[in-house]
C-alpha atoms as a PDB file:
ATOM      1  CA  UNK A   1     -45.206  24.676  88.112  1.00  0.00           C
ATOM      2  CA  UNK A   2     -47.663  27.253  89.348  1.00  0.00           C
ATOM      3  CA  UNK A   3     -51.275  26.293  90.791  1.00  0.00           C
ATOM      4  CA  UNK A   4     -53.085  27.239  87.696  1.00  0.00           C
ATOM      5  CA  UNK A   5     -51.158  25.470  85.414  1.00  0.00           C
ATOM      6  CA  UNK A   6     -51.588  22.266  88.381  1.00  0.00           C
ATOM      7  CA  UNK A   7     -55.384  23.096  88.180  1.00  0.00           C
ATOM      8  CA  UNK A   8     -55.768  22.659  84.509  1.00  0.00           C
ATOM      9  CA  UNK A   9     -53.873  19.657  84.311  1.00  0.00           C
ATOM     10  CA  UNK A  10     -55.697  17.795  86.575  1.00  0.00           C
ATOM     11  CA  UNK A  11     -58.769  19.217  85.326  1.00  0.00           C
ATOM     12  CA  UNK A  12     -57.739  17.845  81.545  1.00  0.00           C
ATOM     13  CA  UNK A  13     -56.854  14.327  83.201  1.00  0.00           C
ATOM     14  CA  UNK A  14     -60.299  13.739  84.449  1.00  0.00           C
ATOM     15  CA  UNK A  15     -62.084  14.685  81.250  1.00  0.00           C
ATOM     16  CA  UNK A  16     -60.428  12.410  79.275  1.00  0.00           C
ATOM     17  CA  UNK A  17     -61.798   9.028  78.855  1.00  0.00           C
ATOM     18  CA  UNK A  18     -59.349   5.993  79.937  1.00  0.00           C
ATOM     19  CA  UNK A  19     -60.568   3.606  76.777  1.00  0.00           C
ATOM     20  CA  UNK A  20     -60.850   6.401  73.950  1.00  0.00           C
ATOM     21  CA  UNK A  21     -57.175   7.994  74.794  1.00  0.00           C
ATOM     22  CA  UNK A  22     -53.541   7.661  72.339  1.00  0.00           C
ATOM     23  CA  UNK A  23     -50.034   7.769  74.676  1.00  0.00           C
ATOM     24  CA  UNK A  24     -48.802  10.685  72.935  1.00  0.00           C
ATOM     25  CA  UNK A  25     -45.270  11.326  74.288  1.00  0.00           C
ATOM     26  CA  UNK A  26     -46.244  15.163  73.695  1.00  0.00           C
ATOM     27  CA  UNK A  27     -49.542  15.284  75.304  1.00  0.00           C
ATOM     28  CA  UNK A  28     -49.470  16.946  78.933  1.00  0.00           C
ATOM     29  CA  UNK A  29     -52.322  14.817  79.291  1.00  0.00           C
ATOM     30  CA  UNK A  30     -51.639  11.318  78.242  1.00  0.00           C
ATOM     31  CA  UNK A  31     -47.764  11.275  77.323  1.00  0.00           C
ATOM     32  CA  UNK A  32     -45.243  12.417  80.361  1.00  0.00           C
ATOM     33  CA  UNK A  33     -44.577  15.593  78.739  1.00  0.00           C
ATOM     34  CA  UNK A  34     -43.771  18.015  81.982  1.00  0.00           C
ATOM     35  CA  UNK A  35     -44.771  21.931  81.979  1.00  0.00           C
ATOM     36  CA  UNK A  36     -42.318  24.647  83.014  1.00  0.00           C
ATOM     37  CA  UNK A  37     -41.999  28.249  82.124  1.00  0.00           C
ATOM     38  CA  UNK A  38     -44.524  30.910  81.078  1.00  0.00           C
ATOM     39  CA  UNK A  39     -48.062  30.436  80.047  1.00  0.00           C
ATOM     40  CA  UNK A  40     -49.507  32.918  77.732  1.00  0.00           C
ATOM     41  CA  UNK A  41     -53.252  33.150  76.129  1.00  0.00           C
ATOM     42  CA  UNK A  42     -53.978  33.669  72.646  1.00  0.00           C
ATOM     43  CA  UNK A  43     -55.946  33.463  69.294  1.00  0.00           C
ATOM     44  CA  UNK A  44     -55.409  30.207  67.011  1.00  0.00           C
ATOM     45  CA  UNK A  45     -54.552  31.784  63.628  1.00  0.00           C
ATOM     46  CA  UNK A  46     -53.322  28.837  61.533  1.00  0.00           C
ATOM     47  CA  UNK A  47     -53.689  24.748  61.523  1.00  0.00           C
ATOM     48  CA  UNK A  48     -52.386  23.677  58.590  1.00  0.00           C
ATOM     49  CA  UNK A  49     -50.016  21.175  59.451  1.00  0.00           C
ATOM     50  CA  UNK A  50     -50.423  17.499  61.685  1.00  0.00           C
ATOM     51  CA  UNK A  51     -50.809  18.222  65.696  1.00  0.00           C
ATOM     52  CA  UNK A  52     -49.139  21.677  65.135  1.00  0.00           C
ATOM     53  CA  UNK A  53     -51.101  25.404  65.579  1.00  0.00           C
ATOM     54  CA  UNK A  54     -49.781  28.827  65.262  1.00  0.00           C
ATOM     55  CA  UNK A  55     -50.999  30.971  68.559  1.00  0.00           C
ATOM     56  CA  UNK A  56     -50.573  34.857  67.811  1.00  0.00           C
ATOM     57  CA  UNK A  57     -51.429  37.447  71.051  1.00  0.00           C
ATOM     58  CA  UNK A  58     -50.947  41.291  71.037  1.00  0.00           C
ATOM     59  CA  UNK A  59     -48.839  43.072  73.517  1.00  0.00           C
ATOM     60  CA  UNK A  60     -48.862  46.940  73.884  1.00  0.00           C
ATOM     61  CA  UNK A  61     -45.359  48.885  74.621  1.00  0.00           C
ATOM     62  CA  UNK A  62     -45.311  52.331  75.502  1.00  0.00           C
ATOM     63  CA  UNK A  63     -42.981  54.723  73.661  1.00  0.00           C
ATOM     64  CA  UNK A  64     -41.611  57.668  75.374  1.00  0.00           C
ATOM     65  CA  UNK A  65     -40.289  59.383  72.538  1.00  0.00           C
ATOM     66  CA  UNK A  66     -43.654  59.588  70.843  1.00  0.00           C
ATOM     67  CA  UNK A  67     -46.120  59.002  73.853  1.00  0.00           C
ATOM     68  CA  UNK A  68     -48.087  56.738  72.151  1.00  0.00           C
ATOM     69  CA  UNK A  69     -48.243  53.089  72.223  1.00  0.00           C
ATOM     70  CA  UNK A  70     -47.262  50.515  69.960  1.00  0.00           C
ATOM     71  CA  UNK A  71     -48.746  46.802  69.481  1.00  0.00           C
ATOM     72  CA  UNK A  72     -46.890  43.999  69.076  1.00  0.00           C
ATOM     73  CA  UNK A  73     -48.123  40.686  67.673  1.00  0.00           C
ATOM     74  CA  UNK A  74     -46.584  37.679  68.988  1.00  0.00           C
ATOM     75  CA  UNK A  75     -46.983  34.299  66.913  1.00  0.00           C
ATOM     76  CA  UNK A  76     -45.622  30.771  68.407  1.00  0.00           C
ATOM     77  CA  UNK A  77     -45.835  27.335  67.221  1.00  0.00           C
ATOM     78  CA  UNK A  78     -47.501  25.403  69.492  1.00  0.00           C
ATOM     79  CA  UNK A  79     -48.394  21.455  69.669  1.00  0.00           C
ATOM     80  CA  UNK A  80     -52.300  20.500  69.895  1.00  0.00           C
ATOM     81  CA  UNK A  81     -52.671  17.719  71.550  1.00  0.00           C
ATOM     82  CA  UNK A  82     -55.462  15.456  69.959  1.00  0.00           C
ATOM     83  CA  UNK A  83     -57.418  15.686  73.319  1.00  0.00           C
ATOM     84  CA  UNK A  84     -58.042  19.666  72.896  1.00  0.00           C
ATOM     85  CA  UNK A  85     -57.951  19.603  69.159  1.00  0.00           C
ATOM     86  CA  UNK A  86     -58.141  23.187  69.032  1.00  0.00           C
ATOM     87  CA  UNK A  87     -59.172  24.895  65.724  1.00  0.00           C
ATOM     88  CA  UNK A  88     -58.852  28.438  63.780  1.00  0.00           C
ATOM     89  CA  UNK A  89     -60.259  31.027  65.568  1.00  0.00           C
ATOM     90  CA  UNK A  90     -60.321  29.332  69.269  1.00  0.00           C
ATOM     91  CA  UNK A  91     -58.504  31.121  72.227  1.00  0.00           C
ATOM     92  CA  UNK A  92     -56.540  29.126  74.088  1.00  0.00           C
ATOM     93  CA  UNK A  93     -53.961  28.549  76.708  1.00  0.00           C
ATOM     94  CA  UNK A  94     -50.476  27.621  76.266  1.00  0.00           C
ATOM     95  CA  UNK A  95     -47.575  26.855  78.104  1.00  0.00           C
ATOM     96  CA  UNK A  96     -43.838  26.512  77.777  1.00  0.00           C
ATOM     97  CA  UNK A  97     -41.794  22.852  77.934  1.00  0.00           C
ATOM     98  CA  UNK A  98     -39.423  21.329  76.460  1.00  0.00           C
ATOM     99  CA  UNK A  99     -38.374  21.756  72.765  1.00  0.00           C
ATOM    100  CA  UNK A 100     -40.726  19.114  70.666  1.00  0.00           C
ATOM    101  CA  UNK A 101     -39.617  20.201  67.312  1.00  0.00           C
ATOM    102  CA  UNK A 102     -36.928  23.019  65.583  1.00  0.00           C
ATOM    103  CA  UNK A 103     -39.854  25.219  66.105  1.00  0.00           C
ATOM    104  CA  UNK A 104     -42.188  23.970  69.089  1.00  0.00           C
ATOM    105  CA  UNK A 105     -42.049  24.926  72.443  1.00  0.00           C
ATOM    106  CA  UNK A 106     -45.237  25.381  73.494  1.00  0.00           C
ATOM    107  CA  UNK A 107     -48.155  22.767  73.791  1.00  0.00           C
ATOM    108  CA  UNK A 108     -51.920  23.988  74.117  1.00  0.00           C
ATOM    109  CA  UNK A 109     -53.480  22.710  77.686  1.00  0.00           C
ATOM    110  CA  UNK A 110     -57.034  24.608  77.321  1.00  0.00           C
ATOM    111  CA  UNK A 111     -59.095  25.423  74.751  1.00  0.00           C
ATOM    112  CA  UNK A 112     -61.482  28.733  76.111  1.00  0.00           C
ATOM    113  CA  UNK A 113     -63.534  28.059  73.068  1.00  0.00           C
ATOM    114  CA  UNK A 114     -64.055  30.087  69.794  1.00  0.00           C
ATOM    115  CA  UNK A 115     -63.197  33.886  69.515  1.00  0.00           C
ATOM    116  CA  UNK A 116     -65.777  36.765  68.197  1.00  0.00           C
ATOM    117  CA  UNK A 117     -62.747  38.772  67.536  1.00  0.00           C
ATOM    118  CA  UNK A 118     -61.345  36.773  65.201  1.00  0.00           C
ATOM    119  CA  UNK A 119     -64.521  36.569  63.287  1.00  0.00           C
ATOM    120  CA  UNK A 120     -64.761  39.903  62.867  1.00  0.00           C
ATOM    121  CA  UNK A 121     -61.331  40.659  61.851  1.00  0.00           C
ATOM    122  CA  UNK A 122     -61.605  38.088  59.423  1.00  0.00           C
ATOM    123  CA  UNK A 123     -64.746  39.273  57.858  1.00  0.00           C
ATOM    124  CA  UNK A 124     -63.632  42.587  57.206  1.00  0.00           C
ATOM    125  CA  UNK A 125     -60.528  41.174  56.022  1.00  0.00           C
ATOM    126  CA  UNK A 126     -62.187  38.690  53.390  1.00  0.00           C
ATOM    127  CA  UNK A 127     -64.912  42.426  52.432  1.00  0.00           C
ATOM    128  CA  UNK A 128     -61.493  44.112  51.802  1.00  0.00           C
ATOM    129  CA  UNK A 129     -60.181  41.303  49.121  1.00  0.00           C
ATOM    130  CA  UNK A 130     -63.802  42.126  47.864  1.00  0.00           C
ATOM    131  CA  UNK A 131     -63.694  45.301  47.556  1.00  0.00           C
ATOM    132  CA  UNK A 132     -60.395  45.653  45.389  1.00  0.00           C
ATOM    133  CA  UNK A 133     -61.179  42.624  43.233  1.00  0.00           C
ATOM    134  CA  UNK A 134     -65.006  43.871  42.321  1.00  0.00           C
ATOM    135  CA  UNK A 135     -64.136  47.812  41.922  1.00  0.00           C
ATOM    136  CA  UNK A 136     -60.805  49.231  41.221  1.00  0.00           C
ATOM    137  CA  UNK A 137     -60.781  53.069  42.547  1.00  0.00           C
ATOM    138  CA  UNK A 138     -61.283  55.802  40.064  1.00  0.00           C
ATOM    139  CA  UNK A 139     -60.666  59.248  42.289  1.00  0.00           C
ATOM    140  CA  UNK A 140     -59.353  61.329  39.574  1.00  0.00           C
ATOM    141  CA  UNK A 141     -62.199  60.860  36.938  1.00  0.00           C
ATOM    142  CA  UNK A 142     -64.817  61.259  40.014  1.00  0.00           C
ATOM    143  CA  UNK A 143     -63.266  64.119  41.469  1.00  0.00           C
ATOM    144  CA  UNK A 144     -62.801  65.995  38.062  1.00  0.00           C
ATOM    145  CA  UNK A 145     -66.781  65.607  37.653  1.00  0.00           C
ATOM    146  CA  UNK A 146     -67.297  66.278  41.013  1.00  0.00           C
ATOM    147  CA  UNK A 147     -65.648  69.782  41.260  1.00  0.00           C
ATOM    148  CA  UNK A 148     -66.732  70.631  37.314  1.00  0.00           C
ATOM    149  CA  UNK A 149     -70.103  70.474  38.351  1.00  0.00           C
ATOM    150  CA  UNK A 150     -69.586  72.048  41.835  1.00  0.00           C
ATOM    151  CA  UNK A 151     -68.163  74.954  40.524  1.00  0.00           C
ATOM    152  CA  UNK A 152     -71.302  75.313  37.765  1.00  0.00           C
ATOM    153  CA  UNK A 153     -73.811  75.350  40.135  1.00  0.00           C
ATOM    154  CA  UNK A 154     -71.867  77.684  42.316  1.00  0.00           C
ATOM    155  CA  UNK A 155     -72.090  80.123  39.419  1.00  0.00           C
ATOM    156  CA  UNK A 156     -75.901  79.388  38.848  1.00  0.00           C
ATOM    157  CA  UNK A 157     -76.940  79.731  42.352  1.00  0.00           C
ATOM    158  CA  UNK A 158     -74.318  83.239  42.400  1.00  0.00           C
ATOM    159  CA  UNK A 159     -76.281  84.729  39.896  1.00  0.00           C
ATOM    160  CA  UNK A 160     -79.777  83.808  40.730  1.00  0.00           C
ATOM    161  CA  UNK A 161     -79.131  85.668  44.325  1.00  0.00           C
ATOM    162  CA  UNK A 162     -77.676  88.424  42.816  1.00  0.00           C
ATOM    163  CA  UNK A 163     -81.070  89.597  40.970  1.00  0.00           C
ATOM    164  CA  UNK A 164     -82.849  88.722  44.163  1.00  0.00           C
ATOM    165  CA  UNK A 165     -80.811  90.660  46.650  1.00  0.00           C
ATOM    166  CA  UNK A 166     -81.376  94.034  44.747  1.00  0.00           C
END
Protein backbone atom coordinates (compact mmCIF):
# COMPACT_ATOMS: atom_id res chain seq x y z
CA UNK A 1 0.00 0.00 0.00
CA UNK A 2 1.63 3.25 -0.99
CA UNK A 3 2.09 6.31 1.56
CA UNK A 4 -0.75 8.26 0.20
CA UNK A 5 -3.16 5.77 0.27
CA UNK A 6 -1.53 5.09 4.29
CA UNK A 7 -2.03 8.92 4.74
CA UNK A 8 -5.65 9.03 3.90
CA UNK A 9 -6.54 6.17 5.83
CA UNK A 10 -5.33 7.25 8.87
CA UNK A 11 -6.49 10.60 8.18
CA UNK A 12 -10.31 9.05 7.66
CA UNK A 13 -9.80 7.00 11.04
CA UNK A 14 -9.36 10.03 13.14
CA UNK A 15 -12.30 11.95 11.73
CA UNK A 16 -14.64 9.54 12.45
CA UNK A 17 -16.37 9.58 15.69
CA UNK A 18 -15.99 6.23 17.93
CA UNK A 19 -19.91 6.42 19.26
CA UNK A 20 -21.66 7.62 15.88
CA UNK A 21 -19.78 4.79 13.60
CA UNK A 22 -21.61 1.22 11.80
CA UNK A 23 -18.86 -1.95 11.41
CA UNK A 24 -19.32 -2.09 7.83
CA UNK A 25 -17.31 -5.11 6.61
CA UNK A 26 -16.74 -2.83 3.37
CA UNK A 27 -15.71 0.32 4.93
CA UNK A 28 -11.77 0.95 4.78
CA UNK A 29 -12.58 2.85 7.70
CA UNK A 30 -14.61 0.92 10.14
CA UNK A 31 -14.88 -2.73 8.58
CA UNK A 32 -11.29 -4.59 7.86
CA UNK A 33 -11.64 -4.10 4.29
CA UNK A 34 -7.70 -3.90 3.10
CA UNK A 35 -6.55 -1.55 0.01
CA UNK A 36 -4.31 -2.83 -2.78
CA UNK A 37 -3.89 -1.85 -6.35
CA UNK A 38 -4.37 1.44 -8.22
CA UNK A 39 -6.03 4.54 -7.03
CA UNK A 40 -7.59 6.72 -9.56
CA UNK A 41 -9.58 10.26 -9.12
CA UNK A 42 -12.76 11.03 -10.61
CA UNK A 43 -16.25 12.71 -11.01
CA UNK A 44 -19.37 10.97 -9.18
CA UNK A 45 -21.87 10.66 -12.07
CA UNK A 46 -24.60 8.39 -10.67
CA UNK A 47 -26.03 7.26 -6.99
CA UNK A 48 -28.91 5.58 -7.56
CA UNK A 49 -28.58 2.49 -5.84
CA UNK A 50 -27.78 1.60 -1.68
CA UNK A 51 -23.87 2.32 -0.72
CA UNK A 52 -22.99 2.00 -4.49
CA UNK A 53 -21.64 5.19 -6.93
CA UNK A 54 -20.59 5.18 -10.46
CA UNK A 55 -17.00 7.18 -10.73
CA UNK A 56 -16.34 8.16 -14.52
CA UNK A 57 -12.60 9.98 -15.32
CA UNK A 58 -11.26 10.92 -18.83
CA UNK A 59 -8.03 9.66 -20.17
CA UNK A 60 -6.41 11.09 -23.40
CA UNK A 61 -4.54 8.54 -25.97
CA UNK A 62 -2.57 9.77 -28.67
CA UNK A 63 -3.13 8.41 -32.19
CA UNK A 64 -0.35 8.24 -34.58
CA UNK A 65 -2.21 7.56 -37.54
CA UNK A 66 -4.24 10.72 -37.24
CA UNK A 67 -2.01 12.89 -34.82
CA UNK A 68 -4.65 13.86 -32.82
CA UNK A 69 -5.82 12.69 -29.56
CA UNK A 70 -8.63 10.79 -28.47
CA UNK A 71 -10.54 10.82 -24.92
CA UNK A 72 -11.56 8.07 -23.24
CA UNK A 73 -14.16 7.98 -20.46
CA UNK A 74 -13.69 5.50 -17.86
CA UNK A 75 -16.81 4.59 -15.54
CA UNK A 76 -16.38 2.09 -12.37
CA UNK A 77 -18.66 1.02 -9.74
CA UNK A 78 -17.44 1.93 -6.68
CA UNK A 79 -18.72 1.34 -2.88
CA UNK A 80 -19.43 4.64 -0.69
CA UNK A 81 -18.87 4.03 2.46
CA UNK A 82 -21.53 5.77 4.77
CA UNK A 83 -18.63 7.76 6.43
CA UNK A 84 -17.80 9.77 3.02
CA UNK A 85 -21.29 9.57 1.68
CA UNK A 86 -20.24 11.03 -1.43
CA UNK A 87 -22.91 12.53 -3.79
CA UNK A 88 -23.50 13.46 -7.69
CA UNK A 89 -21.19 15.75 -8.83
CA UNK A 90 -18.32 15.29 -5.98
CA UNK A 91 -14.69 14.32 -7.06
CA UNK A 92 -13.32 11.82 -5.28
CA UNK A 93 -10.68 9.27 -4.67
CA UNK A 94 -10.86 5.68 -5.16
CA UNK A 95 -8.96 2.74 -4.78
CA UNK A 96 -8.80 -0.87 -5.82
CA UNK A 97 -9.55 -4.10 -3.24
CA UNK A 98 -11.06 -6.90 -3.23
CA UNK A 99 -14.20 -7.81 -5.30
CA UNK A 100 -17.39 -6.63 -2.99
CA UNK A 101 -19.98 -7.35 -5.53
CA UNK A 102 -20.24 -8.89 -9.49
CA UNK A 103 -19.48 -5.35 -10.26
CA UNK A 104 -17.47 -3.55 -7.32
CA UNK A 105 -14.01 -3.25 -6.97
CA UNK A 106 -13.37 -0.09 -5.94
CA UNK A 107 -14.42 1.70 -2.60
CA UNK A 108 -14.29 5.65 -2.31
CA UNK A 109 -11.63 6.74 0.62
CA UNK A 110 -11.89 10.73 0.00
CA UNK A 111 -14.33 12.88 -0.98
CA UNK A 112 -12.33 16.33 -2.58
CA UNK A 113 -15.70 17.92 -2.43
CA UNK A 114 -18.15 19.06 -5.23
CA UNK A 115 -17.02 19.63 -8.92
CA UNK A 116 -17.69 23.04 -11.06
CA UNK A 117 -17.17 20.92 -14.05
CA UNK A 118 -19.79 18.83 -13.62
CA UNK A 119 -22.13 21.67 -13.10
CA UNK A 120 -21.45 23.09 -16.08
CA UNK A 121 -21.62 20.14 -18.23
CA UNK A 122 -24.77 19.40 -16.79
CA UNK A 123 -26.32 22.72 -17.36
CA UNK A 124 -25.65 22.86 -20.85
CA UNK A 125 -26.75 19.43 -21.07
CA UNK A 126 -30.28 20.01 -19.32
CA UNK A 127 -30.35 23.87 -22.04
CA UNK A 128 -29.85 21.28 -24.86
CA UNK A 129 -33.07 18.98 -23.82
CA UNK A 130 -34.53 22.62 -23.81
CA UNK A 131 -33.74 23.65 -26.72
CA UNK A 132 -35.13 20.65 -28.90
CA UNK A 133 -38.27 20.23 -26.79
CA UNK A 134 -39.29 24.23 -26.96
CA UNK A 135 -38.22 24.83 -30.82
CA UNK A 136 -37.89 22.22 -33.40
CA UNK A 137 -35.38 23.62 -36.27
CA UNK A 138 -36.86 25.01 -39.40
CA UNK A 139 -33.55 25.73 -41.79
CA UNK A 140 -35.18 25.19 -45.02
CA UNK A 141 -38.23 27.61 -44.65
CA UNK A 142 -35.64 30.27 -43.01
CA UNK A 143 -33.09 29.90 -45.48
CA UNK A 144 -35.57 30.05 -48.51
CA UNK A 145 -36.69 33.61 -47.02
CA UNK A 146 -33.42 34.42 -46.21
CA UNK A 147 -31.77 34.16 -49.71
CA UNK A 148 -35.33 35.37 -51.54
CA UNK A 149 -34.94 38.49 -49.92
CA UNK A 150 -31.09 38.66 -50.19
CA UNK A 151 -31.13 38.35 -53.66
CA UNK A 152 -34.06 41.34 -53.95
CA UNK A 153 -32.23 43.75 -52.30
CA UNK A 154 -29.13 42.84 -54.17
CA UNK A 155 -31.05 43.85 -57.28
CA UNK A 156 -32.41 47.12 -55.60
CA UNK A 157 -29.19 48.30 -54.28
CA UNK A 158 -27.58 47.13 -58.18
CA UNK A 159 -29.72 49.43 -59.75
CA UNK A 160 -29.79 52.38 -57.50
CA UNK A 161 -25.72 52.54 -58.02
CA UNK A 162 -25.99 52.14 -61.45
CA UNK A 163 -27.84 55.68 -62.03
CA UNK A 164 -25.43 57.11 -59.52
CA UNK A 165 -22.16 55.97 -60.97
CA UNK A 166 -22.90 57.67 -64.42
Amino acid sequence: MSKEITAILEEGRKNIKAGSTRKDSKCPFTGGLKLRGKTFTGIVVSKDTHRTVKVEWTTRQFVKKYERFMVKRTKVAAHNPEVINAQVGDVVIIAECKPLSKTKKFVVIKNLGHSLEYAIKKESIEDDKKVKEGKKPVKKEANAEDVSDDSDNSDDEQTEEDPKEE
